[in-house]
C-alpha atoms as a PDB file:
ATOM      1  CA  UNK A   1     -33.237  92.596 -15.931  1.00  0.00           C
ATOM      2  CA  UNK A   2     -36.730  93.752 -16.163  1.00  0.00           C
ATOM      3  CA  UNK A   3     -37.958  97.228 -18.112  1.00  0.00           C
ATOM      4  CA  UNK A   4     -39.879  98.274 -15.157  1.00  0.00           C
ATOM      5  CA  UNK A   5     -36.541  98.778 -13.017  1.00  0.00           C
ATOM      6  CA  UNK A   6     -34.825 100.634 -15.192  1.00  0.00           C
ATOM      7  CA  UNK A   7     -38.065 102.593 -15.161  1.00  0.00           C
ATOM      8  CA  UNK A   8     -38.268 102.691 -11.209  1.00  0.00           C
ATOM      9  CA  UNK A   9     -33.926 103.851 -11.244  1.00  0.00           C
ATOM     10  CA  UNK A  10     -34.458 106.766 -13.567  1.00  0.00           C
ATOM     11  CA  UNK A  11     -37.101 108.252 -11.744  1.00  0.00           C
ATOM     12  CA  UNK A  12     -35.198 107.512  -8.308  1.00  0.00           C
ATOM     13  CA  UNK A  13     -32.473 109.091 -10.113  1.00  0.00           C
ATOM     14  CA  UNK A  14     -34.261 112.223 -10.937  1.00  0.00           C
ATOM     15  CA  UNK A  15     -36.284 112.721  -7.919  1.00  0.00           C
ATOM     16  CA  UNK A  16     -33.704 112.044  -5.326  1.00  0.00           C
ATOM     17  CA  UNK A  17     -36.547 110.605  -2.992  1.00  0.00           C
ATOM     18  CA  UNK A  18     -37.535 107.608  -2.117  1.00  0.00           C
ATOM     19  CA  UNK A  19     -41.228 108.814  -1.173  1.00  0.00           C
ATOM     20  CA  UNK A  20     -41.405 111.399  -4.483  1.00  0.00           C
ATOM     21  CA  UNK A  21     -40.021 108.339  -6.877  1.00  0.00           C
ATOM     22  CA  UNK A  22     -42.525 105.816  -5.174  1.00  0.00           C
ATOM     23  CA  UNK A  23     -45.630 107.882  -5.896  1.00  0.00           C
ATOM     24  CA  UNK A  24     -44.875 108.435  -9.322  1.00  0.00           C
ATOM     25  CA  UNK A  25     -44.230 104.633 -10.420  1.00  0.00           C
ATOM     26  CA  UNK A  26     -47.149 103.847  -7.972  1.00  0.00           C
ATOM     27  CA  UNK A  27     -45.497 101.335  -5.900  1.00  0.00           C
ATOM     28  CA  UNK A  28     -44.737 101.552  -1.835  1.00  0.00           C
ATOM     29  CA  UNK A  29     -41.547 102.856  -0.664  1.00  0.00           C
ATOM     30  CA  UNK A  30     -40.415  99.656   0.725  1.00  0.00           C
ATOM     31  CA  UNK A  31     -41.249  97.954  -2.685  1.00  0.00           C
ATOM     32  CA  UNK A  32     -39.678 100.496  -4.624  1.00  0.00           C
ATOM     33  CA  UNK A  33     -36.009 100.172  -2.498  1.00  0.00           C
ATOM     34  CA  UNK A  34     -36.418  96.582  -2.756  1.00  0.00           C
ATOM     35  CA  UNK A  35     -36.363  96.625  -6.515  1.00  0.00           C
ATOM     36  CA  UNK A  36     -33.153  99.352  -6.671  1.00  0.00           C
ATOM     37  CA  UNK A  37     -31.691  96.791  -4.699  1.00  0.00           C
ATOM     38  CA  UNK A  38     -32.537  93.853  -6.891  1.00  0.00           C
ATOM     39  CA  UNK A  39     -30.946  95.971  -9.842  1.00  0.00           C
ATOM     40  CA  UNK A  40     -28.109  96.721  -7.975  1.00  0.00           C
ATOM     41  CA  UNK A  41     -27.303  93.503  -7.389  1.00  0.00           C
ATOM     42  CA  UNK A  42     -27.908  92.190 -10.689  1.00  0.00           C
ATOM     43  CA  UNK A  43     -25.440  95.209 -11.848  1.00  0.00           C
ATOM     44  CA  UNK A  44     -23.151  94.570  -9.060  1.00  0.00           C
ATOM     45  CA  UNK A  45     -22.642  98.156  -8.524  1.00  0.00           C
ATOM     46  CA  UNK A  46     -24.452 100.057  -6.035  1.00  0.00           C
ATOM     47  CA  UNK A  47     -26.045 102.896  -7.923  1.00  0.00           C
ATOM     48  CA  UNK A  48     -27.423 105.306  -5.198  1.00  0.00           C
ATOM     49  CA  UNK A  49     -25.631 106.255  -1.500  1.00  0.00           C
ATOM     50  CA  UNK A  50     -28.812 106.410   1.354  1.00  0.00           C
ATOM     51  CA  UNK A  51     -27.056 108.910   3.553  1.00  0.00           C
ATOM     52  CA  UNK A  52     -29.343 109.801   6.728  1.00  0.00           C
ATOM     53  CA  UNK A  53     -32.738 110.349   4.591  1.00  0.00           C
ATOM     54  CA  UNK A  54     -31.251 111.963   1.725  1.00  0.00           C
ATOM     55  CA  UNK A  55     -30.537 109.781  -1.466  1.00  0.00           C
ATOM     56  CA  UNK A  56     -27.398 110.671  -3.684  1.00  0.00           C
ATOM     57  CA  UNK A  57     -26.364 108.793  -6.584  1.00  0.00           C
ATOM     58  CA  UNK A  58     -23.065 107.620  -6.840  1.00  0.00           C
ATOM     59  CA  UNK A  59     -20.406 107.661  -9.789  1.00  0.00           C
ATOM     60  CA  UNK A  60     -21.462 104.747 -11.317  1.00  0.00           C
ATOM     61  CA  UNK A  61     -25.350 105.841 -11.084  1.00  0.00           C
ATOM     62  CA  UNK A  62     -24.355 108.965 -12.264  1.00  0.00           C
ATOM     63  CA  UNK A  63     -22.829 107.311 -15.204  1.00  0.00           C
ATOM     64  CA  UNK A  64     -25.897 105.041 -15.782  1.00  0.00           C
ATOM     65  CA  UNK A  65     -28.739 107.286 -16.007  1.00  0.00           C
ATOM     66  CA  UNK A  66     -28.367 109.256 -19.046  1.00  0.00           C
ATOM     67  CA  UNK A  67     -27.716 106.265 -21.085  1.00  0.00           C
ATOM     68  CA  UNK A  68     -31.315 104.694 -19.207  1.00  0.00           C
ATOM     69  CA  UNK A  69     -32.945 108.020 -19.771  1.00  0.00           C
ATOM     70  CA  UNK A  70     -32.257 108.004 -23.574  1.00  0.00           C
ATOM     71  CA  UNK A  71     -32.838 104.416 -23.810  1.00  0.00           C
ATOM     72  CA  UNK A  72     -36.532 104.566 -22.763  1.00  0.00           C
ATOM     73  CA  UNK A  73     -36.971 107.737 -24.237  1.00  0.00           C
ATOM     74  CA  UNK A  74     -36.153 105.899 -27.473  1.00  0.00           C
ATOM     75  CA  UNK A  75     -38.622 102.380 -27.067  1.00  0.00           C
ATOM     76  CA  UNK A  76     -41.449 105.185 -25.290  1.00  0.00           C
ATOM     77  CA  UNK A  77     -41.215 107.033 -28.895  1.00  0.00           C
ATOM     78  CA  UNK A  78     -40.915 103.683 -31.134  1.00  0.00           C
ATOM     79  CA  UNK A  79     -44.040 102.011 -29.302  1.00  0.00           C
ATOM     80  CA  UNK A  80     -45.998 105.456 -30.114  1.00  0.00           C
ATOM     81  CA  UNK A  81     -45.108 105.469 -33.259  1.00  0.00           C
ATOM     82  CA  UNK A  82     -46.396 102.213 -33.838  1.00  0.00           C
ATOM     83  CA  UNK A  83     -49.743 102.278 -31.942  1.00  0.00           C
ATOM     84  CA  UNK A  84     -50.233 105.682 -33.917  1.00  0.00           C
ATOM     85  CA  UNK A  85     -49.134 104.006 -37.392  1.00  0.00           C
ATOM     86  CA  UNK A  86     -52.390 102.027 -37.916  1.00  0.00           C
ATOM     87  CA  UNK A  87     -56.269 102.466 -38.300  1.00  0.00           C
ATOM     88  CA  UNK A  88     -57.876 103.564 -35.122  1.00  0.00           C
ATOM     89  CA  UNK A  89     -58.871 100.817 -33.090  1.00  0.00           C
ATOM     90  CA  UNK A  90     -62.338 100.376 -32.261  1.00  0.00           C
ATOM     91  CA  UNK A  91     -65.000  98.059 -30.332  1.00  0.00           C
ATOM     92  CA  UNK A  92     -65.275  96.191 -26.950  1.00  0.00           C
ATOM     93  CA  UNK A  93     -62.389  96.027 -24.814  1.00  0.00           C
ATOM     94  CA  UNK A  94     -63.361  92.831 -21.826  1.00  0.00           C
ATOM     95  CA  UNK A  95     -60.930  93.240 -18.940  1.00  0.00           C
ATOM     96  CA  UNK A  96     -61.035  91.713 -15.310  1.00  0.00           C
ATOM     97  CA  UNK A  97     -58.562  92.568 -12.640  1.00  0.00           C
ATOM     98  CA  UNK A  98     -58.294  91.647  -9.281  1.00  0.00           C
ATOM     99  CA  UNK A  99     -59.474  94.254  -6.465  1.00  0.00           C
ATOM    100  CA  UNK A 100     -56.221  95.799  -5.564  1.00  0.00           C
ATOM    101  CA  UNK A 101     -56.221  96.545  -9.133  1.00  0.00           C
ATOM    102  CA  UNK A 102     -59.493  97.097 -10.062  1.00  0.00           C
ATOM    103  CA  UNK A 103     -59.691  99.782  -6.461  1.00  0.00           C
ATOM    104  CA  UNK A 104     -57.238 102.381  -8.103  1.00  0.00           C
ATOM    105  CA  UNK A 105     -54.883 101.330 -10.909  1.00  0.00           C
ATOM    106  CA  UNK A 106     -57.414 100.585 -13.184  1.00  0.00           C
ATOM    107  CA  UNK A 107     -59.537 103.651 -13.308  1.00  0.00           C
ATOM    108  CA  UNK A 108     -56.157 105.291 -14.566  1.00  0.00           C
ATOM    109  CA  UNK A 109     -55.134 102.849 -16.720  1.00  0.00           C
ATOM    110  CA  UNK A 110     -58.787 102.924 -18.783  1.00  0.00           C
ATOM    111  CA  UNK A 111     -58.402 107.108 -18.651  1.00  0.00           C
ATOM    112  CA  UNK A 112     -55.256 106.812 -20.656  1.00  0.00           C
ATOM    113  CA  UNK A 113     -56.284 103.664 -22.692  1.00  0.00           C
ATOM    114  CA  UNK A 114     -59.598 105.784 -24.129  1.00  0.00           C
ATOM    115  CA  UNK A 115     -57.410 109.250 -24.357  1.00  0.00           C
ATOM    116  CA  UNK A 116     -55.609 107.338 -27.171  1.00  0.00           C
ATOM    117  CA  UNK A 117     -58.524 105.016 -28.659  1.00  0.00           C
ATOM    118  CA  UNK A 118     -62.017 107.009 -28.023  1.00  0.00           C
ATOM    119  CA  UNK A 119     -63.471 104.529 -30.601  1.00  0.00           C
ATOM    120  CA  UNK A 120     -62.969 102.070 -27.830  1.00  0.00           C
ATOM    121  CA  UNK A 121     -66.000 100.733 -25.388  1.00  0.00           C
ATOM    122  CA  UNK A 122     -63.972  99.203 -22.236  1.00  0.00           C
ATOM    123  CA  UNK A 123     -65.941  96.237 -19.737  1.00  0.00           C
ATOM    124  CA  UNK A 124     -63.861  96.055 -16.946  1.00  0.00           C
ATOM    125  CA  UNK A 125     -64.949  92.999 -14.045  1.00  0.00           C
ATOM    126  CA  UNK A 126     -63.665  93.149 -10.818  1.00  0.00           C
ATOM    127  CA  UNK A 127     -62.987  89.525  -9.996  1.00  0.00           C
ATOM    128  CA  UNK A 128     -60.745  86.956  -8.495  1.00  0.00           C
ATOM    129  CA  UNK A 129     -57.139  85.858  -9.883  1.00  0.00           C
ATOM    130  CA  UNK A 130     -58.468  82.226 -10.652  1.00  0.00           C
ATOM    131  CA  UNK A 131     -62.071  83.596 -11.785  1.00  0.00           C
ATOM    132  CA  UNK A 132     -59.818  85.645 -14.811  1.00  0.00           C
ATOM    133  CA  UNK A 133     -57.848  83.330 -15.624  1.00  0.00           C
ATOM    134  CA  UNK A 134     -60.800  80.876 -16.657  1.00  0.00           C
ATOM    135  CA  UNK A 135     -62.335  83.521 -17.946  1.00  0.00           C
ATOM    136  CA  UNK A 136     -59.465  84.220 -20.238  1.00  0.00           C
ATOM    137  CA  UNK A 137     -59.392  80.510 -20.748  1.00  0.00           C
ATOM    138  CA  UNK A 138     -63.099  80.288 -22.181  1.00  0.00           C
ATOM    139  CA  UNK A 139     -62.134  83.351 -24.623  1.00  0.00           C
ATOM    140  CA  UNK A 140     -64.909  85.950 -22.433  1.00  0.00           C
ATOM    141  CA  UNK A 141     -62.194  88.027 -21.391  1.00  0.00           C
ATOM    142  CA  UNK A 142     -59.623  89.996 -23.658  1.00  0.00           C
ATOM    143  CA  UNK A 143     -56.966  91.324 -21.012  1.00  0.00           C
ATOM    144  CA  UNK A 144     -56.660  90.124 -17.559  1.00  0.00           C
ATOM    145  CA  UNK A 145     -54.201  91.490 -14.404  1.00  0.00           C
ATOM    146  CA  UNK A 146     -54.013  89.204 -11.864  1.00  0.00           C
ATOM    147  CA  UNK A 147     -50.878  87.026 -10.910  1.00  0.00           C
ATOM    148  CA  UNK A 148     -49.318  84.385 -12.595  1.00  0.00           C
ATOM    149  CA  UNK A 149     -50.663  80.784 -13.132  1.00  0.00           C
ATOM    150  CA  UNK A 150     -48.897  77.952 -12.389  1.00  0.00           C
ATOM    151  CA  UNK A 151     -48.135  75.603 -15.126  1.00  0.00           C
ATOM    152  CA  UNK A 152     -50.391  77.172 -18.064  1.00  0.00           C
ATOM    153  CA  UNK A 153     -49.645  77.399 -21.028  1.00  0.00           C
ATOM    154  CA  UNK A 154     -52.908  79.158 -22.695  1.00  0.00           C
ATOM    155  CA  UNK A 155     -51.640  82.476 -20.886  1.00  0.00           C
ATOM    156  CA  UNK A 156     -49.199  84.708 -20.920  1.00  0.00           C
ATOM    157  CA  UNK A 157     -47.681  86.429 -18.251  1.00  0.00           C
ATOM    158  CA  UNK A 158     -46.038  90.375 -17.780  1.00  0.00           C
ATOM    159  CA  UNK A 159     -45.236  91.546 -13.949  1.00  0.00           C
ATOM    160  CA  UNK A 160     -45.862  94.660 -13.517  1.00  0.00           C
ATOM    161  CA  UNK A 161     -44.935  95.462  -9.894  1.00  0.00           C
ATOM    162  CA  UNK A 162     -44.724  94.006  -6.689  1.00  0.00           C
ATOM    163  CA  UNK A 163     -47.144  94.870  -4.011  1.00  0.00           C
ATOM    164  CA  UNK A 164     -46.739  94.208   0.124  1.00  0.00           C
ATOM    165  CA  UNK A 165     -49.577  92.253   1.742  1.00  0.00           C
ATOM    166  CA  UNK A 166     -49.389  94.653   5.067  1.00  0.00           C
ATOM    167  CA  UNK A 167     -52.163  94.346   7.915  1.00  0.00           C
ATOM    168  CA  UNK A 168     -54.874  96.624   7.949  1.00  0.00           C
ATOM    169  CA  UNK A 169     -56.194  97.404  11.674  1.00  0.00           C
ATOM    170  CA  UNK A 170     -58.923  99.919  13.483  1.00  0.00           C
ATOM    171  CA  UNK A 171     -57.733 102.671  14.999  1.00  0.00           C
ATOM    172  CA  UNK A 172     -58.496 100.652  18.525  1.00  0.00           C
ATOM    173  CA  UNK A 173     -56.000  97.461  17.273  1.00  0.00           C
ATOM    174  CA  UNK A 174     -53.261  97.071  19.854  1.00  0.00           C
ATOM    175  CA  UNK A 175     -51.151  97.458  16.906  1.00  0.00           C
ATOM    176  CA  UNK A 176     -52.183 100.555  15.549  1.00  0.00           C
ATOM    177  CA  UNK A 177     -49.785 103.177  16.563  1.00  0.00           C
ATOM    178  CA  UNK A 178     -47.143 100.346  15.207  1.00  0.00           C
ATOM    179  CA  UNK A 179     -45.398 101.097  11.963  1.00  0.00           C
ATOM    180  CA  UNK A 180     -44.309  97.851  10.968  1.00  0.00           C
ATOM    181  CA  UNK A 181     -44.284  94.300  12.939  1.00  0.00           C
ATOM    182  CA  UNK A 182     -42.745  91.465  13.104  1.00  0.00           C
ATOM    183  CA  UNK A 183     -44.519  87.652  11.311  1.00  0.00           C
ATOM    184  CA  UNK A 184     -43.725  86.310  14.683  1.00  0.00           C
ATOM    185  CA  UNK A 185     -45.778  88.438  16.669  1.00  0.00           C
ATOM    186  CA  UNK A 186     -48.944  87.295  14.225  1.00  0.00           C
ATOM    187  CA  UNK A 187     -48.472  83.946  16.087  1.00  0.00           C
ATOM    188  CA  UNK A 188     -52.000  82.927  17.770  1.00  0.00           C
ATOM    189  CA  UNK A 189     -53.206  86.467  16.926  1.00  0.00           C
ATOM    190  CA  UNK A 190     -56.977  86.672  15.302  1.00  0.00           C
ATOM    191  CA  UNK A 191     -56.786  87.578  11.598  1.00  0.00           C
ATOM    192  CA  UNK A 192     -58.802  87.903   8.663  1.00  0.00           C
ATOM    193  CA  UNK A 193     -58.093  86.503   5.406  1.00  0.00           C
ATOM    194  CA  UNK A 194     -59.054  85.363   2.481  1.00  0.00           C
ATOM    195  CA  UNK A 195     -60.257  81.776   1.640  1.00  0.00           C
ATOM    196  CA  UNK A 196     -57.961  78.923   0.773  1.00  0.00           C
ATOM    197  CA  UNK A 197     -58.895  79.025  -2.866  1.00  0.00           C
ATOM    198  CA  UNK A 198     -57.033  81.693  -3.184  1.00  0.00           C
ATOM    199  CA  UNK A 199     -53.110  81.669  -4.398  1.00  0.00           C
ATOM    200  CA  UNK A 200     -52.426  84.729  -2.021  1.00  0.00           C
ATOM    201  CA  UNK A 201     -53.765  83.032   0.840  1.00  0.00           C
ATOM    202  CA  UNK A 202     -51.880  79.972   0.164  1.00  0.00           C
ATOM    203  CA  UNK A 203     -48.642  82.087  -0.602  1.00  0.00           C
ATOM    204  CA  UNK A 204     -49.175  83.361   3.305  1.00  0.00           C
ATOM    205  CA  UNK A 205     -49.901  79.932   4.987  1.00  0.00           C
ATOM    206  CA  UNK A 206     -46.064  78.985   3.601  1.00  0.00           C
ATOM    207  CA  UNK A 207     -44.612  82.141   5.037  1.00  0.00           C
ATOM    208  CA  UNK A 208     -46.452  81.432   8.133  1.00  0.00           C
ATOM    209  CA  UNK A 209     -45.293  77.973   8.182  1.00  0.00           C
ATOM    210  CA  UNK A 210     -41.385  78.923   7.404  1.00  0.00           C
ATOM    211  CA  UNK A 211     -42.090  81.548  10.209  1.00  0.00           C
ATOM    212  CA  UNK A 212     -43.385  79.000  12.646  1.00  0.00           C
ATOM    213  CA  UNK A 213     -46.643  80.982  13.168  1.00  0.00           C
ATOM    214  CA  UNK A 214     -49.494  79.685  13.431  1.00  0.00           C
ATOM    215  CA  UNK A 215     -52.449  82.505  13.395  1.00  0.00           C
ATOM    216  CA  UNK A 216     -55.883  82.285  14.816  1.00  0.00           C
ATOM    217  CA  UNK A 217     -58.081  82.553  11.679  1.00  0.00           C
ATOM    218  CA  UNK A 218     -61.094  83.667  12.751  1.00  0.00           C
ATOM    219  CA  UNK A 219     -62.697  84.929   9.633  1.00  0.00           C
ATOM    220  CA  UNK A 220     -62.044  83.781   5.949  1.00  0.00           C
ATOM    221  CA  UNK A 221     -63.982  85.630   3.028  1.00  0.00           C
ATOM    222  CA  UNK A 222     -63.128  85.317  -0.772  1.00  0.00           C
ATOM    223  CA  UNK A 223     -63.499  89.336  -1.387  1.00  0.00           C
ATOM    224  CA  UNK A 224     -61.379  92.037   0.159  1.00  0.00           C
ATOM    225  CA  UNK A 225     -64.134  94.326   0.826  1.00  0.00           C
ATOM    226  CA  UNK A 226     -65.842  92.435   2.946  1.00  0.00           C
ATOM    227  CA  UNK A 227     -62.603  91.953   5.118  1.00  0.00           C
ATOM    228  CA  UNK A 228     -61.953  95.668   5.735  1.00  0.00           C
ATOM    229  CA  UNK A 229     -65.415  96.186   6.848  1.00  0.00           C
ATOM    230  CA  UNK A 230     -65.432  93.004   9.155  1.00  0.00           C
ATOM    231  CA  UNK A 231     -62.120  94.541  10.487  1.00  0.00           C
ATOM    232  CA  UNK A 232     -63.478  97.857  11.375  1.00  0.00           C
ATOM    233  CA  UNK A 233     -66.409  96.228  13.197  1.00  0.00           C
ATOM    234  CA  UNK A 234     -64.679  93.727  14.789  1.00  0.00           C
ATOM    235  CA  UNK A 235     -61.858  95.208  15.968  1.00  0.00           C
ATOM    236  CA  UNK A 236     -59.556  92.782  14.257  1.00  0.00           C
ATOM    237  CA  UNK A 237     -56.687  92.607  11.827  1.00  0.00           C
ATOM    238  CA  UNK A 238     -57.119  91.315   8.374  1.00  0.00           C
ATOM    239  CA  UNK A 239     -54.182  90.892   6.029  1.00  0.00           C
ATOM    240  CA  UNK A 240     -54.811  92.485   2.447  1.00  0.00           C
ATOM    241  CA  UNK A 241     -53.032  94.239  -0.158  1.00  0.00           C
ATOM    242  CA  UNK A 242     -51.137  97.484   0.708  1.00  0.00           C
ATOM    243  CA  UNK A 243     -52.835  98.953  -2.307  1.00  0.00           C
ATOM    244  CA  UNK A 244     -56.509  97.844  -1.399  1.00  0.00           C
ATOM    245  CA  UNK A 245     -56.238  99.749   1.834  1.00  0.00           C
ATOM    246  CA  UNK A 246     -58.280 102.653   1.167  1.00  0.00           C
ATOM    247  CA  UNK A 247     -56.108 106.415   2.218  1.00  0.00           C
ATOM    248  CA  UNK A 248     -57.066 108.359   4.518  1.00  0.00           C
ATOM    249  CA  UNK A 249     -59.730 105.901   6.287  1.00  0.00           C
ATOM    250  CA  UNK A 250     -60.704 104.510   9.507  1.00  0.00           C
ATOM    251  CA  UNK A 251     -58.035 101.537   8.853  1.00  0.00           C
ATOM    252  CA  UNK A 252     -54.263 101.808   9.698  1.00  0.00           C
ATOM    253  CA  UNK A 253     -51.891 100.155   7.399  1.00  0.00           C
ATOM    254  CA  UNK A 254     -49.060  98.496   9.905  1.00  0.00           C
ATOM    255  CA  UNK A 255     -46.433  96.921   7.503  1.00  0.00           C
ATOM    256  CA  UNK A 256     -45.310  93.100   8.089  1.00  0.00           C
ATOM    257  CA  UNK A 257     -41.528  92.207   8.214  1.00  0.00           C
ATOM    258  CA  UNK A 258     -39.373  89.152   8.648  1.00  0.00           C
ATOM    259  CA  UNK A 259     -40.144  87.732   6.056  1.00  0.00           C
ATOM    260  CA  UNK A 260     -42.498  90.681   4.126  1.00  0.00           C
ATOM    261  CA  UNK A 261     -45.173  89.055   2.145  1.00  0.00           C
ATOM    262  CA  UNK A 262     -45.084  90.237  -2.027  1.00  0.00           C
ATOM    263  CA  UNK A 263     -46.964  89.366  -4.129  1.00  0.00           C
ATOM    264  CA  UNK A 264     -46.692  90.619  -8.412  1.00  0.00           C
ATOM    265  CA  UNK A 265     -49.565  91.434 -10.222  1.00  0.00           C
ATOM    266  CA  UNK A 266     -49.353  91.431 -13.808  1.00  0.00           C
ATOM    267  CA  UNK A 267     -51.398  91.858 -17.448  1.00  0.00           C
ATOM    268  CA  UNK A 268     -52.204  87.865 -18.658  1.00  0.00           C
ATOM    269  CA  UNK A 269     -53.550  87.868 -22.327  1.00  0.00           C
ATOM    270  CA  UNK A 270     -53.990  84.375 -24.172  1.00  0.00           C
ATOM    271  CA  UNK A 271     -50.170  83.024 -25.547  1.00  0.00           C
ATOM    272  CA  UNK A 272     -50.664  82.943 -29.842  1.00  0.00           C
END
């Protein structure tokens, strides 16, 4: 059982909303219900009743929450106290993180991070998941998010959420007034998406394979920017994170299902 669920059920619990919780914790809706239901399994109890689109929670969430609530209120306040107990921190603070990150999550992480340490100068690199993690390697980088690295034992890894790889398409993409699709309809369609190198990439070629799809890859680039703008001027789909998707845009966000493609960023720092 991971913190961040409790975290993600007590503020389901208070808001009553799937859409309300989901902007809070920062995570998509489908995301967010896909963790409850992790939890709920893991409890064996259901803890919430979706009735039409209202959410209730049930006796045994009811039960739960106030003993959650407390609970977090209590490590929140211990882990204050602590950062708060010492000398004020001060000097160069090197993070990378990967664009997704980097785009939107970071900005308000580094608000709150100099709020509570102005004595702090913060360097933060937008770069590629394998680029940080050699950079934490080679000691140039203090904190990294990115995802986590197979078989290393210099680094250690904390998830932080779970984000959906979704398609991003022009407003003149057959699929654009589509909500959500099917993997199987991606089969021989043209896409855009990232290079091999990449872990994400490679993550998607074995849920295309267990989907028996087989895409037409038309364009492969190794930074999401790039891919957005190629898919705006060419009039194709590209296949990026749900977060890197800017709002309110020229690009419509059309989620995949059967299987849904997740991926979990997370903070790597080097293991002691």
């Amino acid at each position: 059982m991971e913190l961040r669920h409790l975290r993600y059920f007590t503020v389901l619990g208070e808001q009553l909303s799937f859409t309300r919780a989901a902007a809070l914790v920062h995570v998509t809706q489908p995301t967010l219900s896909h963790q409850i239901r992790r939890l709920e399994d893991e409890l064996g109890v259901r803890l919430f009743d979706r009735i039409g689109r209202r959410v209730v929670l049930t006796e045994q969430g009811e039960a739960l929450l106030p003993g959650i609530v407390a609970a977090l209120h209590g490590i929140d306040a211990a882990v204050r106290g602590l950062r708060s107990g010492g000398e004020a921190l001060a000097g160069t603070l090197a993070a990378g993180a990967v664009h997704s990150v980097a785009l939107r999550l970071m900005p308000r992480c580094t608000a709150a991070f100099l709020a509570r340490h102005p004595g702090v100068r913060i360097v933060v690199e937008d770069l590629a998941a394998p680029v940080i993690e050699a950079r934490m390697r080679e000691g140039t980088l203090d904190v990294g998010i990115g995802y986590a690295p197979a078989g290393d034992d210099a680094l250690t890894f904390e998830p932080l959420y779970e984000e959906e790889l979704v398609l991003a398409v022009p407003a003149t993409h057959p699929l654009a007034g589509r909500r959500r699709v099917r993997m199987s309809a991606l089969h021989h369609m043209p896409l855009i998406l990232l290079t091999r190198s990449f872990a994400t990439r490679r993550m998607l070629d074995d849920w295309f394979a267990a989907a028996g799809v087989a895409p037409d890859v038309i364009v492969e680039t190794n930074t999401i920017g790039p891919m957005l703008e190629t898919a705006r001027r060419a009039g194709v789909a590209a296949i990026v994170p749900h977060r890197a998707v800017p709002p309110g845009g020229d690009l419509v966000v059309v989620a995949i299902e059967a299987p849904t493609p997740r991926r979990t960023p997370g903070l790597l720092w080097p293991r002691d």
